[in-house]
Protein backbone atom coordinates (compact mmCIF):
# COMPACT_ATOMS: atom_id res chain seq x y z
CA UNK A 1 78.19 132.46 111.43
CA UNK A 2 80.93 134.03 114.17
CA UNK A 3 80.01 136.71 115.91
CA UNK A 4 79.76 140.82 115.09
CA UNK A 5 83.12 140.57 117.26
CA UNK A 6 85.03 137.61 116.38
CA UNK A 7 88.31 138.82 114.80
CA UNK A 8 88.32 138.31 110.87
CA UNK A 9 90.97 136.14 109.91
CA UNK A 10 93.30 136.51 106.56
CA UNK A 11 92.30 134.74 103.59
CA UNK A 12 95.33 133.64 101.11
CA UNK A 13 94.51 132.35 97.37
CA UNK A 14 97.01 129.49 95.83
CA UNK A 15 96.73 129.12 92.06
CA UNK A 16 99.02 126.68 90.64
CA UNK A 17 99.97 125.47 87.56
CA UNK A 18 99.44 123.23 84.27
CA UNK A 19 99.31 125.34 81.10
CA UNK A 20 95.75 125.18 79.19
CA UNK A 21 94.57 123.08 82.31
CA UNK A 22 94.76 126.36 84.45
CA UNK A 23 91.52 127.15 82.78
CA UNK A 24 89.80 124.81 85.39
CA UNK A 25 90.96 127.78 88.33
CA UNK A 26 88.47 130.05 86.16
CA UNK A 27 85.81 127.54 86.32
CA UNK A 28 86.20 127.15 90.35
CA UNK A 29 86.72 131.06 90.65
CA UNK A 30 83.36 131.38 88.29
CA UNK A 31 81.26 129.46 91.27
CA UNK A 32 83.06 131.20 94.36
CA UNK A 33 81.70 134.47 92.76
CA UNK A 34 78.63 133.61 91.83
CA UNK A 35 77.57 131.62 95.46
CA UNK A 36 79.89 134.13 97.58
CA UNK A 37 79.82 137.43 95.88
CA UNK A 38 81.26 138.34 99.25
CA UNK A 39 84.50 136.44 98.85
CA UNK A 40 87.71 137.80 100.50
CA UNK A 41 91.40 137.49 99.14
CA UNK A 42 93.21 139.68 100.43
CA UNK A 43 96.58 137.84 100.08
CA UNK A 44 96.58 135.83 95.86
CA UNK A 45 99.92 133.78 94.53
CA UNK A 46 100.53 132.41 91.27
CA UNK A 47 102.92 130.52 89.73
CA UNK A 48 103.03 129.16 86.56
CA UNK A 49 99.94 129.66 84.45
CA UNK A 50 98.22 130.19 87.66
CA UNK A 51 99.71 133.06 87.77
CA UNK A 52 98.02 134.64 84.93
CA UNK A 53 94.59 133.75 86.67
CA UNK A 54 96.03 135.60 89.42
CA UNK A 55 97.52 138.81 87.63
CA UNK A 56 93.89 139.18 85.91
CA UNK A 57 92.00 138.63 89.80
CA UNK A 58 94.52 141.03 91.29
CA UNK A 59 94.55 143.83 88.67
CA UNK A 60 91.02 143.65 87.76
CA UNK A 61 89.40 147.17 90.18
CA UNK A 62 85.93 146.18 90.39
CA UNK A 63 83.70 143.62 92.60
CA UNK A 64 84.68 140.06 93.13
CA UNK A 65 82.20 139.00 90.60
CA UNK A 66 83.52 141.22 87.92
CA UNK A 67 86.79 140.32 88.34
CA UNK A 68 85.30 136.40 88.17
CA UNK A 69 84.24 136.97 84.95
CA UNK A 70 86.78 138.62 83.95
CA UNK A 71 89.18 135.74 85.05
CA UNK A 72 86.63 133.31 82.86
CA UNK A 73 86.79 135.88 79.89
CA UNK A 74 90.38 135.68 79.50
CA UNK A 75 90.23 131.75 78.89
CA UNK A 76 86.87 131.59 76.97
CA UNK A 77 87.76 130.88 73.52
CA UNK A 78 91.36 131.00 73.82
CA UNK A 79 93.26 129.87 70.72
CA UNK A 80 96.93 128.73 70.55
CA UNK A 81 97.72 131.39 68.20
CA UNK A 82 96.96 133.89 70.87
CA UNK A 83 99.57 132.22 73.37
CA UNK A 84 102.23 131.15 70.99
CA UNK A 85 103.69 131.44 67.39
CA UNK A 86 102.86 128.73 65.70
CA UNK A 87 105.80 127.62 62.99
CA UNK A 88 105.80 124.44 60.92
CA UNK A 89 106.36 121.14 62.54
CA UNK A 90 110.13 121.42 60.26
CA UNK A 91 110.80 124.48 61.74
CA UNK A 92 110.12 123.32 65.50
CA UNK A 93 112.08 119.85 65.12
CA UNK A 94 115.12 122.35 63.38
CA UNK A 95 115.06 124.46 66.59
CA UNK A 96 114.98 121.67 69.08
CA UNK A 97 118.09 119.47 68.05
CA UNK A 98 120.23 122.69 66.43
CA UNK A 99 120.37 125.91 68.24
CA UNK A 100 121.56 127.97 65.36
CA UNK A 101 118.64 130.68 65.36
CA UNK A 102 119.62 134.69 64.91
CA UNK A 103 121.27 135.94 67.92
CA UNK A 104 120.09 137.98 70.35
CA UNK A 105 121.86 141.28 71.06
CA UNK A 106 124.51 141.91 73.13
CA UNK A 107 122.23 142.97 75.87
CA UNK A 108 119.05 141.03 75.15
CA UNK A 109 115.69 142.27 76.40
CA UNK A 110 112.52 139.53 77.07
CA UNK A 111 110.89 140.89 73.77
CA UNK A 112 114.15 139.92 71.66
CA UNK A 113 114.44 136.50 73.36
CA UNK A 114 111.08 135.51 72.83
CA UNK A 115 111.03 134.97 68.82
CA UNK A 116 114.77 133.82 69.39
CA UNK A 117 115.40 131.15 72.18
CA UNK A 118 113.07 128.27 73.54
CA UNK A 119 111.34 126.43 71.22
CA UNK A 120 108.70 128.42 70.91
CA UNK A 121 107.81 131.93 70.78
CA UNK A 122 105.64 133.70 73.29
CA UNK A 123 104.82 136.91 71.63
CA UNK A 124 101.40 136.36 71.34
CA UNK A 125 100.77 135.64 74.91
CA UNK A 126 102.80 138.83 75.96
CA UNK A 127 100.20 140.63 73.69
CA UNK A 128 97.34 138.54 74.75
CA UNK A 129 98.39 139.77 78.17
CA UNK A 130 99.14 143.37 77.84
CA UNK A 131 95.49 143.59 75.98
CA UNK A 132 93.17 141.76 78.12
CA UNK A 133 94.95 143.23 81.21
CA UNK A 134 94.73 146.49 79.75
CA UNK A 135 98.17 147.55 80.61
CA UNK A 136 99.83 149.79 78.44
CA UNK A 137 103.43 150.29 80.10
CA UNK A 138 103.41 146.61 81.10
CA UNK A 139 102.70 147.63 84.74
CA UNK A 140 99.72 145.92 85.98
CA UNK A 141 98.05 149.35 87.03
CA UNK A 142 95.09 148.06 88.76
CA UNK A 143 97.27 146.01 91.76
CA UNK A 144 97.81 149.59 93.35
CA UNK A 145 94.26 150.66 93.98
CA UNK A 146 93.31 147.47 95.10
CA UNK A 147 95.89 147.76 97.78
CA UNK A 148 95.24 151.23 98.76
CA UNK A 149 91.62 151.08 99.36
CA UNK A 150 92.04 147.73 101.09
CA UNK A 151 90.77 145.25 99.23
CA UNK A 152 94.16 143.71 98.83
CA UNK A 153 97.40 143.35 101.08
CA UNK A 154 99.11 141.44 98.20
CA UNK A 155 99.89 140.09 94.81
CA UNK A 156 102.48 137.78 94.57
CA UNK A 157 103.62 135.68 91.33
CA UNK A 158 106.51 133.18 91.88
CA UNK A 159 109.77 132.47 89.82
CA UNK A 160 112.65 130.68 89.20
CA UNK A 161 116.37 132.66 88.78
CA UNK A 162 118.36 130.86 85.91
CA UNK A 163 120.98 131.99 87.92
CA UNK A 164 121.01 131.04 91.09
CA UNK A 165 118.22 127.84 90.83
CA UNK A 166 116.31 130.18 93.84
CA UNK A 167 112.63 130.39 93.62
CA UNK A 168 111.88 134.02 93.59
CA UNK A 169 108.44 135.59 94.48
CA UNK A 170 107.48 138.87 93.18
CA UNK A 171 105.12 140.46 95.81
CA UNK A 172 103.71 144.13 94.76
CA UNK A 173 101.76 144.60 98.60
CA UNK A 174 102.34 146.26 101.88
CA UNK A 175 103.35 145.61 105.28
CA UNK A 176 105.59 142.43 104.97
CA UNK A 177 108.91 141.69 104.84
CA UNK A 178 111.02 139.94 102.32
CA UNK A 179 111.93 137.35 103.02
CA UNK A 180 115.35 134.63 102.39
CA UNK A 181 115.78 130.94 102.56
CA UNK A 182 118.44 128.87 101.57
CA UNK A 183 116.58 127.75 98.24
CA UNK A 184 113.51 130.60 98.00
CA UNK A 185 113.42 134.41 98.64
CA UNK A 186 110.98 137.03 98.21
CA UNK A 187 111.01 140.15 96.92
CA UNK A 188 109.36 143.70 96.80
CA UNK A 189 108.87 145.18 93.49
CA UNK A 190 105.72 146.68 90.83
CA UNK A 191 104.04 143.83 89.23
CA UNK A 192 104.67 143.64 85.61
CA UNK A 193 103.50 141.75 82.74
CA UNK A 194 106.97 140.38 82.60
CA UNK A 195 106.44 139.04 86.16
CA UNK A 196 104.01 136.82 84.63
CA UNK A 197 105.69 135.93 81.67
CA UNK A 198 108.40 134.55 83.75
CA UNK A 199 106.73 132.59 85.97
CA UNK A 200 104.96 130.73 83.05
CA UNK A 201 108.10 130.09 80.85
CA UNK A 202 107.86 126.04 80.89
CA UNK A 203 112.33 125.39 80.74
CA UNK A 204 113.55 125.12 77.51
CA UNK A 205 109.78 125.00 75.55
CA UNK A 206 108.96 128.97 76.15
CA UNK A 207 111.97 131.09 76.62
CA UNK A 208 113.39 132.82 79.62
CA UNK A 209 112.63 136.61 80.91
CA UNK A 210 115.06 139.13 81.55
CA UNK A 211 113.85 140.92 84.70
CA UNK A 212 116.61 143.65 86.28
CA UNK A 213 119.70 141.96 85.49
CA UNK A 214 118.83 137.85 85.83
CA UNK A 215 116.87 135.54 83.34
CA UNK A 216 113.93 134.18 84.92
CA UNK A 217 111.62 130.76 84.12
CA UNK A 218 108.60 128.86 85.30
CA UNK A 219 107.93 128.70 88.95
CA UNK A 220 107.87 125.71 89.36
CA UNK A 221 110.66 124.47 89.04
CA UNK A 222 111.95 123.88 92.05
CA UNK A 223 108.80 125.05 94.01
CA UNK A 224 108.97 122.52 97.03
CA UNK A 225 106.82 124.83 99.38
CA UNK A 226 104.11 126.20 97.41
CA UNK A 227 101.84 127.62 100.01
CA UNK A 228 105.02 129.30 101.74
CA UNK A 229 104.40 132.65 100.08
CA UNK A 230 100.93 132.97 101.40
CA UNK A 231 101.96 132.16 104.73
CA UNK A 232 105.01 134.53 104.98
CA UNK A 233 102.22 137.71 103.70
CA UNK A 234 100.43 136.01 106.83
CA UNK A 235 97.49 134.30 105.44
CA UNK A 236 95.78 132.05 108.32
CA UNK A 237 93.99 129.89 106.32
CA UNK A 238 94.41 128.96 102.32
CA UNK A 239 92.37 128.04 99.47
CA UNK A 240 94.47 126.10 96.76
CA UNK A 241 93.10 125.31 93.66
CA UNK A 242 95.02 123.01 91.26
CA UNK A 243 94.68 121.14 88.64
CA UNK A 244 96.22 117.89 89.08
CA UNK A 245 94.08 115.24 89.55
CA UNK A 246 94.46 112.77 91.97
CA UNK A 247 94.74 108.94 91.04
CA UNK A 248 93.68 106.63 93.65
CA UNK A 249 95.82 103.98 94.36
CA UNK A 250 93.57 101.07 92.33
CA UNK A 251 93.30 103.61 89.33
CA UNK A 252 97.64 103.77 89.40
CA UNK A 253 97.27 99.65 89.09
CA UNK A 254 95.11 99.63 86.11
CA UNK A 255 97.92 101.84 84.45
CA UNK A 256 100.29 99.17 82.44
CA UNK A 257 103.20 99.53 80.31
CA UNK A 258 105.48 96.99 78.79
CA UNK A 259 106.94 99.05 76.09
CA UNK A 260 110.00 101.95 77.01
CA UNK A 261 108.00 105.34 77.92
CA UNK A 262 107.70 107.69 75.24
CA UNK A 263 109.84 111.01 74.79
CA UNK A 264 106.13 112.53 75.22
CA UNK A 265 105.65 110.45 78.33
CA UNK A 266 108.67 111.65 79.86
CA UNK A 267 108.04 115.05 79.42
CA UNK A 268 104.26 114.95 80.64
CA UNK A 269 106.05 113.56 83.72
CA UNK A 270 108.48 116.39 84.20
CA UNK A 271 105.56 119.01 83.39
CA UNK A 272 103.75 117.60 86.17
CA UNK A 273 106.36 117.49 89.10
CA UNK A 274 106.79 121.11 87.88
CA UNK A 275 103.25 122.38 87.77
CA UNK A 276 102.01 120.10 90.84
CA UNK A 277 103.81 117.49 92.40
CA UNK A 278 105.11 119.05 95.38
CA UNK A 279 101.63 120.82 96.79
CA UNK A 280 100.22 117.50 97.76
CA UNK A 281 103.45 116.86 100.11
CA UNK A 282 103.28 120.67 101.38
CA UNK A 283 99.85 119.96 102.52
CA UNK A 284 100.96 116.86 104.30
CA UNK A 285 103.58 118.96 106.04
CA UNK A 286 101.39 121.59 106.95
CA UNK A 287 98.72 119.15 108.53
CA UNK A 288 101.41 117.37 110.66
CA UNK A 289 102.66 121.11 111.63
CA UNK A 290 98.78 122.14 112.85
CA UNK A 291 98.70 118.60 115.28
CA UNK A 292 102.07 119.29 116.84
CA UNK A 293 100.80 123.39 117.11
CA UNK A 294 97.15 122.25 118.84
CA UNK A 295 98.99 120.48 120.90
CA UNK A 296 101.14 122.73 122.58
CA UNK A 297 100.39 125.67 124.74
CA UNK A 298 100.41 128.93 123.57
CA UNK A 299 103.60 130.16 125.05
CA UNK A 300 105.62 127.95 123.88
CA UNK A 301 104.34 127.69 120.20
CA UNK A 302 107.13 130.90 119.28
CA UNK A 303 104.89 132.70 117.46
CA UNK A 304 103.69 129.92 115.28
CA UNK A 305 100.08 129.38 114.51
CA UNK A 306 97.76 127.06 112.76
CA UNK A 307 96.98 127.14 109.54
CA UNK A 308 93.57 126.15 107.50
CA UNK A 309 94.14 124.78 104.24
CA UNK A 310 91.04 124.10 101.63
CA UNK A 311 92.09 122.38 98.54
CA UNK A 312 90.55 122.30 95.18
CA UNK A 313 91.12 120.01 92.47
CA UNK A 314 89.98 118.15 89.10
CA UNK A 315 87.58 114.96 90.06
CA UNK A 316 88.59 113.59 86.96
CA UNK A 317 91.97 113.65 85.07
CA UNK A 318 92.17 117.06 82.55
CA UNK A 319 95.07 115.16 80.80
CA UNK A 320 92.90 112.54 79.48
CA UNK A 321 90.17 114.84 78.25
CA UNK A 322 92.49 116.41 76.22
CA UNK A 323 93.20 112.92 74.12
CA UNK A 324 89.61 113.56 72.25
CA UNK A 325 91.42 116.78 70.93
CA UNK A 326 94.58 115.44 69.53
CA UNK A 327 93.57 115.40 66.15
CA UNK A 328 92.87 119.18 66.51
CA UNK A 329 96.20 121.08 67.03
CA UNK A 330 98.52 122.59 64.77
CA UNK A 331 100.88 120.41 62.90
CA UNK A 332 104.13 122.44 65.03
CA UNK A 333 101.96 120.86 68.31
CA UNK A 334 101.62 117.51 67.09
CA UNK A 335 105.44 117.32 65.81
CA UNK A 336 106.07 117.75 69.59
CA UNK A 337 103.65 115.73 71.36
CA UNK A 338 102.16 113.01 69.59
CA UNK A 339 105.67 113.22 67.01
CA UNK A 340 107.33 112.39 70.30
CA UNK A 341 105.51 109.21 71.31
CA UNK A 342 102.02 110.81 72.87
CA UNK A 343 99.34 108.56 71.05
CA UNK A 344 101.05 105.53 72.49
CA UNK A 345 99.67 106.24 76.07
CA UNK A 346 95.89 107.00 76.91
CA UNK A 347 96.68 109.89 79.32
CA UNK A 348 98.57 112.68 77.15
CA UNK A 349 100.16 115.22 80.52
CA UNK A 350 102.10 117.07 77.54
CA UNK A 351 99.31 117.53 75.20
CA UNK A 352 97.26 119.27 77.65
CA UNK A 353 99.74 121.75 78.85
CA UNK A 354 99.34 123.38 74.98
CA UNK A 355 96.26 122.73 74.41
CA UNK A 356 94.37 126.40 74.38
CA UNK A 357 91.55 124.79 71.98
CA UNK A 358 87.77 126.55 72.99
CA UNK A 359 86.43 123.27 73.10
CA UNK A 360 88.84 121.67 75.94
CA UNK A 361 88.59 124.78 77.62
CA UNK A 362 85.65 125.25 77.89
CA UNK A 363 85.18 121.60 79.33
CA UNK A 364 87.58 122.62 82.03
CA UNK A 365 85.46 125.89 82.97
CA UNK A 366 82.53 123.40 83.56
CA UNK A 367 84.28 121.04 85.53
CA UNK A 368 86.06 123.74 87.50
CA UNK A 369 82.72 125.14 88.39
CA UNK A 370 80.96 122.05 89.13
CA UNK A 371 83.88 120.43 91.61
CA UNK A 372 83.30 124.11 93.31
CA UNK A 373 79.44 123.50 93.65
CA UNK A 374 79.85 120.06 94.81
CA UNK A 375 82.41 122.09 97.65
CA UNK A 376 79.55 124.96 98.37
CA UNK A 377 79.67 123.53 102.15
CA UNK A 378 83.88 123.45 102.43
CA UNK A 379 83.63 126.96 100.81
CA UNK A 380 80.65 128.52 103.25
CA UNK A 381 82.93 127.46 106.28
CA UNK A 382 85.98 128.67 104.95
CA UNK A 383 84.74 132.23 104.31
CA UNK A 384 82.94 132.04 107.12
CA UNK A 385 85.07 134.24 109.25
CA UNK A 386 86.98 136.19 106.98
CA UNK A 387 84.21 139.11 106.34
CA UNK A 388 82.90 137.47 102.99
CA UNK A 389 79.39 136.98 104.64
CA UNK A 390 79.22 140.40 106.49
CA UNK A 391 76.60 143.28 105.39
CA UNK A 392 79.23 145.24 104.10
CA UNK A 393 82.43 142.42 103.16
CA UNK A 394 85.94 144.19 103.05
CA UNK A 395 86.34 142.63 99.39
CA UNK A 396 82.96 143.73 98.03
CA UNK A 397 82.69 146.80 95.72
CA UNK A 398 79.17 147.85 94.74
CA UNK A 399 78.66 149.85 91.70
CA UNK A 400 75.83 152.04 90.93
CA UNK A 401 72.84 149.60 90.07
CA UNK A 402 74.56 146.58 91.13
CA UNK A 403 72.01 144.25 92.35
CA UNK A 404 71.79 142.55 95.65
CA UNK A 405 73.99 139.38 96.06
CA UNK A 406 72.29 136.24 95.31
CA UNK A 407 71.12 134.50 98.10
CA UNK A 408 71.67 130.79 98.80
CA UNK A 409 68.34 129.68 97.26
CA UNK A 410 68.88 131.39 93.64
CA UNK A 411 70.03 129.61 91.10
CA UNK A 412 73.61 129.71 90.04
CA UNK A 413 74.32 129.33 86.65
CA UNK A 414 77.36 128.01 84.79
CA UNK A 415 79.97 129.40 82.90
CA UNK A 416 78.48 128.08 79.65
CA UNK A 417 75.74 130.09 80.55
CA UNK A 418 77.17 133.67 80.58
């Protein structure tokens, strides 16, 4: 525990992608609530599905836990009809090799575009969205609050322009400035739910979003710095959570494969580098940044500082959990995964990026939470002086018969539990 006058320091929240697999961010968020109902974001990114995790955290106006919950509501008992519209395996296959659907008009919006371009239409997660966010005129109304009273300094959900191939962040928040590189700028604006429809449209699967006068797509997609967001809204240390698991080099040898790779394959591969791939290398950076920093002396550091960076991911590989569910997708779902080559490899990466099925995620909102219990003593010392254990946190709201936090000795239940 630091002392009463130790200077707090800024906690930032990374959620990254993977489609359905993002439910395992609820799971870890779940346990962070329940064993630190003190918790402390003040500065939350999201790209990709991650950044639906992190529209519902940000907008939601009540305590940490409730907006936990809330988070693991949005998942629990998803269904793929809720997130996309699912047409006949005919249909899809018609779509994907001739491009000869109704045209758009002249001057498209996102809503027009959605049952018209990509292969497949997003209406229902727009509608999912706007209802479980509560958000009437699309603007996610709760972000403002939250950054009035304090709780927040900002909300940030990343992009890519069609345009321009720039990864653009979206940051509703205060007191920064926007920020240009040669290959990634970010913006002020008022988060939307079309802010978060574009930074989960997968290229060419879920169509684009019009937002002022550009088409926008998953963030991912060329996303080389992922935690650079956080750190330009000046977050001094970082919490990523993702869901890419982590093969160790002797798992990688047991992999074989004598026959060509699968359409299926190839496009689990290209998911991947787009939800994940480049986080683990932007850590790597990062630590090799922090030795040369600690090394030097103050002065002549430039206004650099060290950064603390707490990572979060799967202990065991969410792709091949969702094999045992193969069998239960829609026709249009199997004409594009396992119609494209997915049964002939034990470790379906596509499958899993479209498969909202209860079951599977509800899997992921165990495992999420248990890989965060097993990290109870990472987590305690990375709150530890950002305010989350104080008597009266900066991030915790109390309402009227709210009971007392839960101290370390209670038991903490899971997700299946609530």
């Amino acid at each position: 525990m630091i002392g009463a006058d130790a200077p707090r320091r800024t906690a930032g929240l990374l959620l990254t992608g993977g489609g359905a697999r993002s439910a395992y961010q609820a799971g870890v968020i779940r346990y962070i609530a329940d064993a630190f109902p003190g918790a402390y974001f003040p500065i939350q990114t999201g790209v990709s599905a991650g950044a639906i995790n992190a529209a519902h955290l940000g907008n939601h106006t009540g305590t940490f836990e409730e907006a936990a919950r809330h988070v693991v509501d949005a998942w629990t008992g998803r269904k793929l009809h809720e997130v996309i519209e699912i047409e006949s395996g005919l249909s899809l296959l018609w779509d994907l090799f001739w491009d000869a659907r109704t045209p758009s008009p002249d001057e498209p919006t996102s809503a027009n575009v959605r049952s018209t371009h990509g292969i497949l239409d997003t209406t229902p997660l727009a509608e999912t969205l706007h209802a479980h966010l509560d958000v009437s005129d699309g603007v996610l109304s709760g972000v403002a609050p939250n950054l009035s009273d304090g709780r927040m300094k900002a909300l940030a959900v990343m992009t890519t322009d069609y345009a321009t191939g720039q990864t653009v962040t979206w940051v509703q928040g205060e007191d920064f400035d926007a920020w240009e590189r040669p290959d990634r700028i970010g913006r002020h604006t008022q988060l939307t739910v079309n802010h978060v429809m574009a930074s989960t449209a997968l290229p060419l699967v879920f169509p684009a979003v019009r937002i002022g006068d550009s088409w926008y797509g998953d963030g991912g997609i060329r996303l080389a710095a992922p935690l650079a967001p956080a750190v330009h809204l000046g977050a001094d240390k970082i919490l990523a959570i993702s869901t890419h698991y982590s093969r160790s080099q002797a798992e990688s040898e047991e992999i074989e494969q004598a026959q060509y790779p699968p359409t299926a394959q190839i496009m689990g591969v290209l998911m991947n580098s787009i939800f994940q791939d480049s986080l683990p290398q932007d850590a790597h950076t990062l630590e090799r940044i922090n030795t040369l920093l600690d090394e030097l002396p103050a002065r002549k550091r430039h206004g650099m500082r060290s950064l603390e960076l707490l990572q979060i991911r799967p202990s065991v590989d969410l792709s091949t959990l969702a094999h045992d569910f193969r069998d239960q997708v829609p026709a249009s779902v199997q004409t594009l995964t396992s119609g494209l080559g997915t049964t002939e490899r034990e470790s379906p990466d596509w499958l899993s990026v479209l498969l909202f099925h209860p079951g599977y995620i509800e899997q992921l909102l165990e495992i999420g939470y248990e890989d965060a219990r097993r990290k109870h003593d990472q987590l305690e010392a990375f709150f530890e002086d950002t305010g989350a254990e104080a008597a009266d946190p900066p991030g915790l709201r109390r309402v009227e018969g709210m009971s007392s936090p839960p101290t370390t000795d209670d038991p903490i239940p899971s997700p299946s539990a609530s």
